[in-house]
Protein backbone atom coordinates (compact mmCIF):
# COMPACT_ATOMS: atom_id res chain seq x y z
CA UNK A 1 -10.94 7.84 -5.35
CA UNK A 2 -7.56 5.84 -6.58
CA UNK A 3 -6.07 5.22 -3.02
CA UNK A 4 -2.43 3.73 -4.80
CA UNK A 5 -0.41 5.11 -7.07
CA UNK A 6 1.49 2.20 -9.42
CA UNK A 7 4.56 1.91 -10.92
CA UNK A 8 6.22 -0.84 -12.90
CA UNK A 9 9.47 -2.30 -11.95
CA UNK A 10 11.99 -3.93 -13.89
CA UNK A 11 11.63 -7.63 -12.47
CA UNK A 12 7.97 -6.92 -13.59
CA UNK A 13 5.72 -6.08 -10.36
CA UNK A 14 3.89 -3.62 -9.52
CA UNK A 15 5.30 -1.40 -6.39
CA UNK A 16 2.01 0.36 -4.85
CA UNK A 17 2.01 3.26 -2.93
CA UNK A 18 -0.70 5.94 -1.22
CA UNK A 19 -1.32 8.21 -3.55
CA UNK A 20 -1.43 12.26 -2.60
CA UNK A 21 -4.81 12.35 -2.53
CA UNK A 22 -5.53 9.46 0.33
CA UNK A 23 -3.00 11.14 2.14
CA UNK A 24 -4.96 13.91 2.68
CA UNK A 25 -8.33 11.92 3.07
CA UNK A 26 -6.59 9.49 5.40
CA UNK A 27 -4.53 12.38 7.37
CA UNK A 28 -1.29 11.30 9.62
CA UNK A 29 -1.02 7.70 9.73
CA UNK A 30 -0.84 6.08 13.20
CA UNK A 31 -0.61 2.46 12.41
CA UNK A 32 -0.64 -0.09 9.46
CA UNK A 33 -1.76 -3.83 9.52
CA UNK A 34 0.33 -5.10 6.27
CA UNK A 35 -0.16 -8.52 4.17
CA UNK A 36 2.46 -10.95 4.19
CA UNK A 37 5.26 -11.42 1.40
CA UNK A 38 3.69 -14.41 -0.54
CA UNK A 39 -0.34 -13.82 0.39
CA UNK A 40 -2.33 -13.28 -2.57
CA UNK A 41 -4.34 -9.79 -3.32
CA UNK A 42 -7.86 -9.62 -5.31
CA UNK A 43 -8.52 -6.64 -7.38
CA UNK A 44 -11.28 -4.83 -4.67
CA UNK A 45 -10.96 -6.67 -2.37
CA UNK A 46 -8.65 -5.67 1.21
CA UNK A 47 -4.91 -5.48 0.67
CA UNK A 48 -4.31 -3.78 4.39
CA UNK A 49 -5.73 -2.19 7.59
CA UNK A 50 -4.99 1.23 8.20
CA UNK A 51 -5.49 3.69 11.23
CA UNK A 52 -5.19 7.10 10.56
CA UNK A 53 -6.34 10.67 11.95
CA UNK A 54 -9.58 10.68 10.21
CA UNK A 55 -10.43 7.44 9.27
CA UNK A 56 -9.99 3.98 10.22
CA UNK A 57 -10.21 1.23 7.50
CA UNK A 58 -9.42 -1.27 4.98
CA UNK A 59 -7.93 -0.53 1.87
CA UNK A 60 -9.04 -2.80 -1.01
CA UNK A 61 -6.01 -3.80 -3.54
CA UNK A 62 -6.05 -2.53 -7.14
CA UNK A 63 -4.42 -5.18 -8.85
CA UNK A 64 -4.67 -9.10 -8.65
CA UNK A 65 -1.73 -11.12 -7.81
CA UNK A 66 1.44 -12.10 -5.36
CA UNK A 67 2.50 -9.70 -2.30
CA UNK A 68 6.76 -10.22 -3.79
CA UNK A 69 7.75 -7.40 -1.07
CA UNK A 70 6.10 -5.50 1.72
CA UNK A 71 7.95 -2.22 3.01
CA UNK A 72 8.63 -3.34 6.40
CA UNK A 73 9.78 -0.25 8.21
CA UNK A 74 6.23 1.08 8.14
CA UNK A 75 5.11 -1.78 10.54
CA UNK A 76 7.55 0.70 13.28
CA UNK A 77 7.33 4.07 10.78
CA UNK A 78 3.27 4.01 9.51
CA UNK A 79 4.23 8.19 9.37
CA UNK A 80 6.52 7.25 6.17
CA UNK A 81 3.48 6.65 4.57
CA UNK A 82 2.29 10.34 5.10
CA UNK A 83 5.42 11.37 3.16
CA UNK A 84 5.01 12.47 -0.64
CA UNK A 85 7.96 10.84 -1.57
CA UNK A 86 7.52 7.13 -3.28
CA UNK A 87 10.50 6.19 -1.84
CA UNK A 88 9.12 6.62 1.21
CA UNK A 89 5.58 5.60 0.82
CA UNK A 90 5.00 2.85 -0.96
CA UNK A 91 3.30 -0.49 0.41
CA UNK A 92 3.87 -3.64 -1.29
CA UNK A 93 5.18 -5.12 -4.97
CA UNK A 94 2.97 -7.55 -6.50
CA UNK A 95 3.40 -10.07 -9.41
CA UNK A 96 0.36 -9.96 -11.65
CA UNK A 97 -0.64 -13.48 -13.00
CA UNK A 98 0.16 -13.45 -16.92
């Protein structure tokens, strides 16, 4: 199952996000354990901790490269991940190597 959506920005990273799909494997998010801006992220291999209604786990990163922003306000609001809006519930941007 594809856990993140993707999307390409302008400045050329990659904003993930849960995709509707892990939402409704995952069910209502309780809390999120989220990388750092600057750690790197393997392709399959844990990009953060999550704690939802029906499952507890890691979620392994799709992509290879830089964490350039994390969205902060889900380390108070892990719900804003349960909403279908991107906007709302995206994770981190990433800068793939070249």
């Amino acid at each position: 199952m594809a856990y993140f959506w993707q999307e390409e920005q302008a400045d050329g990273t990659t904003k993930l996000g849960l995709t509707t799909e892990a939402q409704e494997e995952l069910g209502q998010i309780k809390f999120v354990d989220l990388p750092d801006i600057g750690d790197q992220v393997t392709v399959d291999e844990p990009l953060f901790a999550v704690e939802a209604e029906k499952a507890v786990l890691d979620l392994d990163s799709p992509i290879t490269g830089q964490v350039m922003q994390v969205h902060a306000a889900l380390a108070d609001q892990p719900e804003l991940l349960n909403d279908m809006s991107q906007k709302q519930n995206w994770v981190v941007t990433v800068k793939q190597p070249k």
